[in-house]
PDB file of N, CA and C in Angstrom:
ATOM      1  N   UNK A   1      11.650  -2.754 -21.226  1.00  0.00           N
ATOM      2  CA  UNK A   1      12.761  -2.377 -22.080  1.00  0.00           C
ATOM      3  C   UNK A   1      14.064  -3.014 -21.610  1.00  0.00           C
ATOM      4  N   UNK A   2      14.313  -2.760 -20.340  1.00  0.00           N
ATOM      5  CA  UNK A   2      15.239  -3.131 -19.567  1.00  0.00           C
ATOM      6  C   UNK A   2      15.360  -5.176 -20.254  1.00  0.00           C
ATOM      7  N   UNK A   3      14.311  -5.621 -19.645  1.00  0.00           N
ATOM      8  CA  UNK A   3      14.525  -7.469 -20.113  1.00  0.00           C
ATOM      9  C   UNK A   3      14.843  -7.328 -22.127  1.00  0.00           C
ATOM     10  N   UNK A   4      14.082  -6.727 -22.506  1.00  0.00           N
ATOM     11  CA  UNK A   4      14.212  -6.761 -23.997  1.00  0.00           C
ATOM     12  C   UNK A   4      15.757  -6.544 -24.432  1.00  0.00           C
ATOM     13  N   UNK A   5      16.238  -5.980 -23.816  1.00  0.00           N
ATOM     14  CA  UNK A   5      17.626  -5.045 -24.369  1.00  0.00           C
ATOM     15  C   UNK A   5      18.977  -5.906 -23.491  1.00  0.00           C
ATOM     16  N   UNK A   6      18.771  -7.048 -22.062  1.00  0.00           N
ATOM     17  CA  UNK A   6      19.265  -7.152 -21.331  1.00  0.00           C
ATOM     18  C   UNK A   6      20.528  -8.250 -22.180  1.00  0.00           C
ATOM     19  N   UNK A   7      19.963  -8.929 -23.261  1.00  0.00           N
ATOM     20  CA  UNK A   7      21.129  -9.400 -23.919  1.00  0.00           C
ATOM     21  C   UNK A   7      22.144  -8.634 -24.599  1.00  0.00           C
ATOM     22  N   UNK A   8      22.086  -7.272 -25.121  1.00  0.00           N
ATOM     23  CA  UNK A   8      23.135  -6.557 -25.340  1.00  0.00           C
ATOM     24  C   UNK A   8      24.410  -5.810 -24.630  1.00  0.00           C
ATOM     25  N   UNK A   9      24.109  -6.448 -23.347  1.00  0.00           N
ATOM     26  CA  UNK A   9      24.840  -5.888 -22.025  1.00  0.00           C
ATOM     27  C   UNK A   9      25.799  -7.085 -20.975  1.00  0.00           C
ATOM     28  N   UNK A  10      26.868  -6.877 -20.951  1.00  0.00           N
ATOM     29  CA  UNK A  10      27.322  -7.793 -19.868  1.00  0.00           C
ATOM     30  C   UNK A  10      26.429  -8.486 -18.765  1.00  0.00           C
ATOM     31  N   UNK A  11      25.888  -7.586 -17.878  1.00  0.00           N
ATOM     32  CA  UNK A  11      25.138  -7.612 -17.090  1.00  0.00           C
ATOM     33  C   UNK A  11      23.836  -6.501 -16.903  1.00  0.00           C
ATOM     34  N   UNK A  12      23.530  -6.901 -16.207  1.00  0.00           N
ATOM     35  CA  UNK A  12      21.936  -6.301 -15.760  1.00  0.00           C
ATOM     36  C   UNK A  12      22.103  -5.078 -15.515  1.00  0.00           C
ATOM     37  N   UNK A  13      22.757  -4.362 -14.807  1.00  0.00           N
ATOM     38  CA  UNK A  13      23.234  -3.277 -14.221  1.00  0.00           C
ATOM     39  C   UNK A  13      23.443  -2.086 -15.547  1.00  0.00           C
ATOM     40  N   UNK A  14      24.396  -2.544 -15.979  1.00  0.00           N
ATOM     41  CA  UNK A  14      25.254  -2.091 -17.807  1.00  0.00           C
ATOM     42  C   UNK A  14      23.475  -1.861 -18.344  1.00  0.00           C
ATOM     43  N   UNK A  15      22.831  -2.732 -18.454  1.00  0.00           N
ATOM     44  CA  UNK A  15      21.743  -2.078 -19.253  1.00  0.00           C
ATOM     45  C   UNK A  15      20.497  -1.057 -18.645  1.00  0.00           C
ATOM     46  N   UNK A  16      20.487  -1.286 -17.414  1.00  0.00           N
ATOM     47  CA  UNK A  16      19.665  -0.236 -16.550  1.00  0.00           C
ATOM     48  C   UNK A  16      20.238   0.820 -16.690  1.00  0.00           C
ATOM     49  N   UNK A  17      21.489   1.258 -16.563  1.00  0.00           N
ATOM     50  CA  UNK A  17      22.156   2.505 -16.726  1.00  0.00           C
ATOM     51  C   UNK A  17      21.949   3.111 -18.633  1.00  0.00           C
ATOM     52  N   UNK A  18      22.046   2.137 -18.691  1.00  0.00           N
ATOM     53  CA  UNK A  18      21.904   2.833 -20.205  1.00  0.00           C
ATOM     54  C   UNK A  18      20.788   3.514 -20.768  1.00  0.00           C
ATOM     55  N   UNK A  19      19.694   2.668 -20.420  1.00  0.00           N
ATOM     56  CA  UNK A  19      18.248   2.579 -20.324  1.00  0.00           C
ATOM     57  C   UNK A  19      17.553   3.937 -19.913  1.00  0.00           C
ATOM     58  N   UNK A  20      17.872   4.162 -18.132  1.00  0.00           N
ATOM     59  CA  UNK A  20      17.825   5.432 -17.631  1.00  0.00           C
ATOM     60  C   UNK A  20      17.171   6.416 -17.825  1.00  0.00           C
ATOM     61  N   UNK A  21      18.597   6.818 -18.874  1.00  0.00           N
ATOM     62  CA  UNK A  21      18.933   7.940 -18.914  1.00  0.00           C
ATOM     63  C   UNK A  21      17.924   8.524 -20.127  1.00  0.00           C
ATOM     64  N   UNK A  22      17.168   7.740 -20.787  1.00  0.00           N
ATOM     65  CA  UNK A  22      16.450   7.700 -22.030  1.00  0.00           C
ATOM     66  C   UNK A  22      15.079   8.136 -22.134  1.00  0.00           C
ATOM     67  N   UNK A  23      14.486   7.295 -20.736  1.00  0.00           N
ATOM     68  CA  UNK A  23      13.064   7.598 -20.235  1.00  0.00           C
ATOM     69  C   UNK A  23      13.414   8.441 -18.900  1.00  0.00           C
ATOM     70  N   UNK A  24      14.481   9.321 -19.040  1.00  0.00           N
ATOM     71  CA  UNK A  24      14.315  10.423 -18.022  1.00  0.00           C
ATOM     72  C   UNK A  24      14.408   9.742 -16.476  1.00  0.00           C
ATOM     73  N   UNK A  25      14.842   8.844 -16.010  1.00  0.00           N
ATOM     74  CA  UNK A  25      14.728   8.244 -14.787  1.00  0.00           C
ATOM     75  C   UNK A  25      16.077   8.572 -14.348  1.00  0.00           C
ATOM     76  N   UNK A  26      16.826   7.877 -12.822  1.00  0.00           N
ATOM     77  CA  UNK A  26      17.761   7.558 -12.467  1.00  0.00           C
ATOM     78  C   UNK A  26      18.129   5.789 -12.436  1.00  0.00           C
ATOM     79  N   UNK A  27      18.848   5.215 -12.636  1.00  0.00           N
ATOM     80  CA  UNK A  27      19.213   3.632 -12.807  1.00  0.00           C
ATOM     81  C   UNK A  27      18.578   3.360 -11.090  1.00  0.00           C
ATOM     82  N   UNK A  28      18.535   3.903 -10.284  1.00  0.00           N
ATOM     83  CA  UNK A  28      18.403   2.985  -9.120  1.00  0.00           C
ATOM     84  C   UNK A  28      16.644   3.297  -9.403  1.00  0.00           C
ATOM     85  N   UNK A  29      16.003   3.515 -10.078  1.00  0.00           N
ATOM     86  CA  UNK A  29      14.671   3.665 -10.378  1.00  0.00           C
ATOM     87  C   UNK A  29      14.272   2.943 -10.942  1.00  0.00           C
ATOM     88  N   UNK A  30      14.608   2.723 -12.023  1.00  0.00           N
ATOM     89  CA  UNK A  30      14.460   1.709 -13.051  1.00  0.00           C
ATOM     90  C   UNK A  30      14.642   0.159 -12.642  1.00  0.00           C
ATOM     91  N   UNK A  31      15.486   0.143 -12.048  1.00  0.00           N
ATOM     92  CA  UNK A  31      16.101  -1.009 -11.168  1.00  0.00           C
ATOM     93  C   UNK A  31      15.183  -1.585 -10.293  1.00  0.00           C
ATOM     94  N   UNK A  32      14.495  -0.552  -9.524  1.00  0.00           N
ATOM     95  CA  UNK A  32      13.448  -0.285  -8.448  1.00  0.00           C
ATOM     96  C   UNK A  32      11.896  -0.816  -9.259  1.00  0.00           C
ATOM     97  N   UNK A  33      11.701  -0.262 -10.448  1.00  0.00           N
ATOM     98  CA  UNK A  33      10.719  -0.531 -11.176  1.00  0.00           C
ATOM     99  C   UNK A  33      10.607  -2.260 -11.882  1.00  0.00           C
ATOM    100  N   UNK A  34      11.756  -2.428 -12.374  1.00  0.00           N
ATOM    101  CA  UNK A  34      12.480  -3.837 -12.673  1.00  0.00           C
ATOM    102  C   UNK A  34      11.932  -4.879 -11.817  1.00  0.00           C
ATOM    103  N   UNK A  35      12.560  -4.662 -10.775  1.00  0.00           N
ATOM    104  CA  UNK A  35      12.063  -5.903  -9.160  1.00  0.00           C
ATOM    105  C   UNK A  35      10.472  -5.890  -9.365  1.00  0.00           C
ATOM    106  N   UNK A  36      10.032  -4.588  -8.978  1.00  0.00           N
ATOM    107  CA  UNK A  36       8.446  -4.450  -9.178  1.00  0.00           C
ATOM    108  C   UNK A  36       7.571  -5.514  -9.820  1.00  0.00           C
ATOM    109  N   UNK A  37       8.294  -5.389 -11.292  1.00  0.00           N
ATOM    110  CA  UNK A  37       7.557  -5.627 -12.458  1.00  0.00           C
ATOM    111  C   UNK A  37       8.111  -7.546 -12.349  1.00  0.00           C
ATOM    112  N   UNK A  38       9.295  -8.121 -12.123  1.00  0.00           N
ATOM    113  CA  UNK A  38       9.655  -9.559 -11.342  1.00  0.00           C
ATOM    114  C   UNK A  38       8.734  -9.770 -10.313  1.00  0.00           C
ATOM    115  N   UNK A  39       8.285  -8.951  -9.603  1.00  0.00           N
ATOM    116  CA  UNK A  39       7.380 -10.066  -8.197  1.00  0.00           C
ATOM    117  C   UNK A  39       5.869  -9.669  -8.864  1.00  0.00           C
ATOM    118  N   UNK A  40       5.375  -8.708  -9.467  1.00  0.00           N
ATOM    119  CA  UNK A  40       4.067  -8.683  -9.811  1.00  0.00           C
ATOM    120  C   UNK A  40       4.026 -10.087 -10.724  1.00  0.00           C
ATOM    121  N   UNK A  41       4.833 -10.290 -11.987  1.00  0.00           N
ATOM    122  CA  UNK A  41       4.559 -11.391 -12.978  1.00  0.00           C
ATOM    123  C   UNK A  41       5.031 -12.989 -11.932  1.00  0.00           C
ATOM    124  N   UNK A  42       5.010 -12.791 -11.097  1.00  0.00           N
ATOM    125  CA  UNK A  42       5.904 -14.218 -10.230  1.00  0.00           C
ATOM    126  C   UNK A  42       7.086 -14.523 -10.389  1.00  0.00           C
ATOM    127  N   UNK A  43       7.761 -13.957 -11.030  1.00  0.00           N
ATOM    128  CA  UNK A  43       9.340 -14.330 -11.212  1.00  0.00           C
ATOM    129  C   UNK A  43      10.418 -13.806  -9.771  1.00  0.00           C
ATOM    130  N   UNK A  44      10.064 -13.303  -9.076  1.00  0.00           N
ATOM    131  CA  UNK A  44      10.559 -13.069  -8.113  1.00  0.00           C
ATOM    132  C   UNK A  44       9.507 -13.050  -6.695  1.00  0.00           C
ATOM    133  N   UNK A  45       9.779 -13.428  -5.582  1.00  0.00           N
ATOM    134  CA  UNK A  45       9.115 -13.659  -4.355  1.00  0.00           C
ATOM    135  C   UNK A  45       9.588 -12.099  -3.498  1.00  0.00           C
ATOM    136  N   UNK A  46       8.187 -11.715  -3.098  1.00  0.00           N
ATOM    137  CA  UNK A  46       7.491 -10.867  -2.926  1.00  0.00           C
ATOM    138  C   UNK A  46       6.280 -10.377  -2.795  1.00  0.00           C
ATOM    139  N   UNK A  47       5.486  -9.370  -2.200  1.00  0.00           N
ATOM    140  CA  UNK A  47       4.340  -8.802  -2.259  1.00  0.00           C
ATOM    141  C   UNK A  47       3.906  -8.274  -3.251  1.00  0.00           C
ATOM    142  N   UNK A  48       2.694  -8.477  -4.110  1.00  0.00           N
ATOM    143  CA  UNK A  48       2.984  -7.948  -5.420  1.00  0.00           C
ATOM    144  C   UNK A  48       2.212  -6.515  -5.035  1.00  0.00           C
ATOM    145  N   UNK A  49       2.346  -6.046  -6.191  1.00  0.00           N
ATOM    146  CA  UNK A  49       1.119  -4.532  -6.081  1.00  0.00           C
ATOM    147  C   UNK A  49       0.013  -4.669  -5.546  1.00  0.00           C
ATOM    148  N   UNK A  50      -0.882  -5.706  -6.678  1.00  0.00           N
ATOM    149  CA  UNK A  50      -2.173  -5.726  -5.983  1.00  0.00           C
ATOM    150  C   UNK A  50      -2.312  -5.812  -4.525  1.00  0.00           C
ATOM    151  N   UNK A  51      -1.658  -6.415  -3.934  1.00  0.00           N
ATOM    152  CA  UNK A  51      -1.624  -7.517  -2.816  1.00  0.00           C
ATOM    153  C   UNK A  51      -1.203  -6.171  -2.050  1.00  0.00           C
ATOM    154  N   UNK A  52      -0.271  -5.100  -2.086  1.00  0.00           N
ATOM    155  CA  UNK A  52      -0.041  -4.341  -1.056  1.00  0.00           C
ATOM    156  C   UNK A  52      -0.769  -3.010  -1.360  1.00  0.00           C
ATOM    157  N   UNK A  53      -1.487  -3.193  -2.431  1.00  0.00           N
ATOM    158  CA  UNK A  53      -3.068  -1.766  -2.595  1.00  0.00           C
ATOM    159  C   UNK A  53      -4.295  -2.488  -1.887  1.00  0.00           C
ATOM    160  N   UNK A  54      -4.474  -4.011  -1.400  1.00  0.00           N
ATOM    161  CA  UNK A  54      -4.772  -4.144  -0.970  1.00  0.00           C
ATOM    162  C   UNK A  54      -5.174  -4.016   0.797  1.00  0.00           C
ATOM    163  N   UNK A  55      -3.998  -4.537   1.050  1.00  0.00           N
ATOM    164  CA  UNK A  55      -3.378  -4.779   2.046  1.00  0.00           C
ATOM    165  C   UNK A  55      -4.026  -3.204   2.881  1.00  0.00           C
ATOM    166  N   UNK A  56      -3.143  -1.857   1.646  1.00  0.00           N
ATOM    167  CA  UNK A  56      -3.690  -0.340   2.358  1.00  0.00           C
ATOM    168  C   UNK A  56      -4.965  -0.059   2.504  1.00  0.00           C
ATOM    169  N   UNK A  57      -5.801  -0.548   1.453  1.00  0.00           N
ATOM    170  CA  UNK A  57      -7.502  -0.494   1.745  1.00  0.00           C
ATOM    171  C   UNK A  57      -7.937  -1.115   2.896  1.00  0.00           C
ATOM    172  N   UNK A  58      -7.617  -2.413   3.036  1.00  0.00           N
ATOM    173  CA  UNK A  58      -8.286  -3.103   4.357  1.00  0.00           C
ATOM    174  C   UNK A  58      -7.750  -2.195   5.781  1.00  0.00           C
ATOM    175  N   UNK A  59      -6.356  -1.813   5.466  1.00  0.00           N
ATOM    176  CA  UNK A  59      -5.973  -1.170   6.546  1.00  0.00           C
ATOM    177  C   UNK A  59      -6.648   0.392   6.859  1.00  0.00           C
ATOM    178  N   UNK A  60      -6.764   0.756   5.593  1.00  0.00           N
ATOM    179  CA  UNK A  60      -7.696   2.363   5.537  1.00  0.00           C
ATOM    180  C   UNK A  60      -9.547   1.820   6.396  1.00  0.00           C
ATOM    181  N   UNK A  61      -9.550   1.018   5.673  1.00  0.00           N
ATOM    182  CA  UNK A  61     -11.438   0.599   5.913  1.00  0.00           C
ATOM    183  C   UNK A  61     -11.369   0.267   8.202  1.00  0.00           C
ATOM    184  N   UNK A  62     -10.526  -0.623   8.188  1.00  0.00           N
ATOM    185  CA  UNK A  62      -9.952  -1.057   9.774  1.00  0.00           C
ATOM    186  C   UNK A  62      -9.737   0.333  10.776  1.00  0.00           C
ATOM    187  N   UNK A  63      -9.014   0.862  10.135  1.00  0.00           N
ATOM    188  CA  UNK A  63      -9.131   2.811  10.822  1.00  0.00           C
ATOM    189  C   UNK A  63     -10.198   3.114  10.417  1.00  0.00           C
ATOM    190  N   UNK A  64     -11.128   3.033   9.829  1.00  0.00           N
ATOM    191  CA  UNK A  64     -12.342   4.102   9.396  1.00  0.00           C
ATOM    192  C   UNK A  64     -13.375   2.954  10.448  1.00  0.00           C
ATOM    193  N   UNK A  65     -13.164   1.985  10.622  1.00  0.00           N
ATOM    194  CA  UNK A  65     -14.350   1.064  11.249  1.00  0.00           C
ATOM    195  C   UNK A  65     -13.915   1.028  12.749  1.00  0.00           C
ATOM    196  N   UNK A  66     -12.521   1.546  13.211  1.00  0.00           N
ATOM    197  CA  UNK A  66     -12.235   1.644  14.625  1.00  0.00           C
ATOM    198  C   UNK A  66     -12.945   2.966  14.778  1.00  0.00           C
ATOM    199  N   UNK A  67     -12.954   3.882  14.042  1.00  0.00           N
ATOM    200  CA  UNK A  67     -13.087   5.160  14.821  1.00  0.00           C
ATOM    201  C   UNK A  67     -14.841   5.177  14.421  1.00  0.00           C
ATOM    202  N   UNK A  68     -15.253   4.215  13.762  1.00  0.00           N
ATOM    203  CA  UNK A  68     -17.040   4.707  14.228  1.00  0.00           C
ATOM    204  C   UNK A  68     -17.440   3.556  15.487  1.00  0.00           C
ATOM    205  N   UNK A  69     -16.456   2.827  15.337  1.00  0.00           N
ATOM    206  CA  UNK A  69     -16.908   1.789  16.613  1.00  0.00           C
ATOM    207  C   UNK A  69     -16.818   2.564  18.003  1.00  0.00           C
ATOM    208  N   UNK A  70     -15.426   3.653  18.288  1.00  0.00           N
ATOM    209  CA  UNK A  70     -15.434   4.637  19.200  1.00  0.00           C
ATOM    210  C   UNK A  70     -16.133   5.461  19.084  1.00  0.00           C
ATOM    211  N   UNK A  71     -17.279   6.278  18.175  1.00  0.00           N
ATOM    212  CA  UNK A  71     -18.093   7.053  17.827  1.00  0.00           C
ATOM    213  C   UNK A  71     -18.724   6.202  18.579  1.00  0.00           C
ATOM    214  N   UNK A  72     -19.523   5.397  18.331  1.00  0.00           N
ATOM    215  CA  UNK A  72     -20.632   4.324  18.760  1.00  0.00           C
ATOM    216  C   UNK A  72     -20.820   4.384  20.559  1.00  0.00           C
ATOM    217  N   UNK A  73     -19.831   4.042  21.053  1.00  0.00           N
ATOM    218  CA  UNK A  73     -19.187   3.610  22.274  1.00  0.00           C
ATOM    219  C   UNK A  73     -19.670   4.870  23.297  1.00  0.00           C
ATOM    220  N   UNK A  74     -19.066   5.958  22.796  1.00  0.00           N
ATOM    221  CA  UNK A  74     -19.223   7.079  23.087  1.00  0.00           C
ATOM    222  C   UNK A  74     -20.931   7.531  23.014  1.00  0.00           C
ATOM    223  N   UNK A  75     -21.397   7.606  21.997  1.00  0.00           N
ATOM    224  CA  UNK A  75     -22.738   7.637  21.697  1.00  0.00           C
ATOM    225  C   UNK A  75     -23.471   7.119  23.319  1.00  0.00           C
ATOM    226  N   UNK A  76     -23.170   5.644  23.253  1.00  0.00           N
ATOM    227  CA  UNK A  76     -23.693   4.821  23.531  1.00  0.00           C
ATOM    228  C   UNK A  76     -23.709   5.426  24.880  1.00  0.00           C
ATOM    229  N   UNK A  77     -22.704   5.521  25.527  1.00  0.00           N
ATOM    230  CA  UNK A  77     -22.582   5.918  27.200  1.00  0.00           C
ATOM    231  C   UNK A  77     -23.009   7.432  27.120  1.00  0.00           C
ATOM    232  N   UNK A  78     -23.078   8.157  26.343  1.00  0.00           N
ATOM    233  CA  UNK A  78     -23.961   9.449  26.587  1.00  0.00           C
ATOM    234  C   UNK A  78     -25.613   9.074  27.239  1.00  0.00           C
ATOM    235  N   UNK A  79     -26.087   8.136  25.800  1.00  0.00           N
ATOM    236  CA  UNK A  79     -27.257   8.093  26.288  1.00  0.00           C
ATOM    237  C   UNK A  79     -27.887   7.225  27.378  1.00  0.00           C
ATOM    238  N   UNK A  80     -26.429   6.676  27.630  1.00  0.00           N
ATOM    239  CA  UNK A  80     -27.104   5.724  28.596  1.00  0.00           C
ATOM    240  C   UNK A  80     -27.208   6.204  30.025  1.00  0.00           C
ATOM    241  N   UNK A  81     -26.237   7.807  29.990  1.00  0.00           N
ATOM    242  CA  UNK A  81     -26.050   8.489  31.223  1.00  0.00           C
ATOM    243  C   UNK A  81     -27.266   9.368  31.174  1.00  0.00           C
ATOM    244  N   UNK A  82     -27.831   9.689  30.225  1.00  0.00           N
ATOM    245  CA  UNK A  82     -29.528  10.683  29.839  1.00  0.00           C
ATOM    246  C   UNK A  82     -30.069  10.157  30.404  1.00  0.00           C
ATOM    247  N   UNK A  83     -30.161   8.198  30.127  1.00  0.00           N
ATOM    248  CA  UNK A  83     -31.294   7.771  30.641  1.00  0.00           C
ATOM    249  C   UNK A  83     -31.532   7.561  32.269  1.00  0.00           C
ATOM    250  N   UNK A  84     -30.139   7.006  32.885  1.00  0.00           N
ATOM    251  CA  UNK A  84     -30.262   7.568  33.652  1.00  0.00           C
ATOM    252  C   UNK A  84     -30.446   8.449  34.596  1.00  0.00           C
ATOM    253  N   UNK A  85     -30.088   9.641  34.385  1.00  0.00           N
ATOM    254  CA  UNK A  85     -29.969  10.908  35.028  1.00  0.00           C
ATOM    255  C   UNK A  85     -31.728  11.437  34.876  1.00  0.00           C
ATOM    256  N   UNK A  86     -32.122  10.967  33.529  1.00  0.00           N
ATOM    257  CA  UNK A  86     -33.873  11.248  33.764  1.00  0.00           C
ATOM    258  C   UNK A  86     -34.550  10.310  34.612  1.00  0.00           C
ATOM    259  N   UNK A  87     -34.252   9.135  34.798  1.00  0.00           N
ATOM    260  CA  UNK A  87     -34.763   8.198  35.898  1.00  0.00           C
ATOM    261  C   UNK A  87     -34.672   8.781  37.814  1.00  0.00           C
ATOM    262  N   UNK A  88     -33.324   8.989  37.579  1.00  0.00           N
ATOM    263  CA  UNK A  88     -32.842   9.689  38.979  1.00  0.00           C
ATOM    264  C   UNK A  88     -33.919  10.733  39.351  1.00  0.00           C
ATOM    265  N   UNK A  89     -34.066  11.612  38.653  1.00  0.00           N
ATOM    266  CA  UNK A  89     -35.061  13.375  38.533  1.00  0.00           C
ATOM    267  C   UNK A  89     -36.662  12.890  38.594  1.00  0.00           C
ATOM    268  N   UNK A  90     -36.848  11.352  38.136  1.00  0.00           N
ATOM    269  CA  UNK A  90     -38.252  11.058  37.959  1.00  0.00           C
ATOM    270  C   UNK A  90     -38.596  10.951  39.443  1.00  0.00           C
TER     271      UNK A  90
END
């Protein structure tokens, strides 16, 4: 709405404020949404959405694959202290 309407306005600003108040937002929101919607289409340099829903998955999956690798680890030296400790008793 904001690009559609942006020729009826001095500047950029003048029409975010106007805008706003219409779809219930605050202008520094809209504004906020604006940039968004510039680096997702390439018009502005930036991380786009995809790229940083990404970014949180690999980082979610990286914590979920550290903490079974320490599961593992742990595992691992339990049984390796069983096996010993039944060798010792044999």
């Amino acid at each position: 709405m904001v690009q559609e309407h942006r020729g009826k306005y001095p500047w950029l600003w003048a029409a975010i404020e106007s805008i706003a108040p219409k779809i219930g937002c605050v202008p520094q929101t809209l504004n906020k949404w604006g940039k968004r919607a510039e680096v997702d289409a390439g018009a502005r340099e930036g991380v786009t959405t995809a790229e940083a829903q990404k970014v949180s998955e690999l980082e979610r999956e990286n914590k979920e694959l550290r903490r079974a690798n320490e599961i593992l680890k742990l595992a691992s030296a339990f049984f390796a202290q069983t096996e010993l400790d039944s060798r010792l008793k044999s």
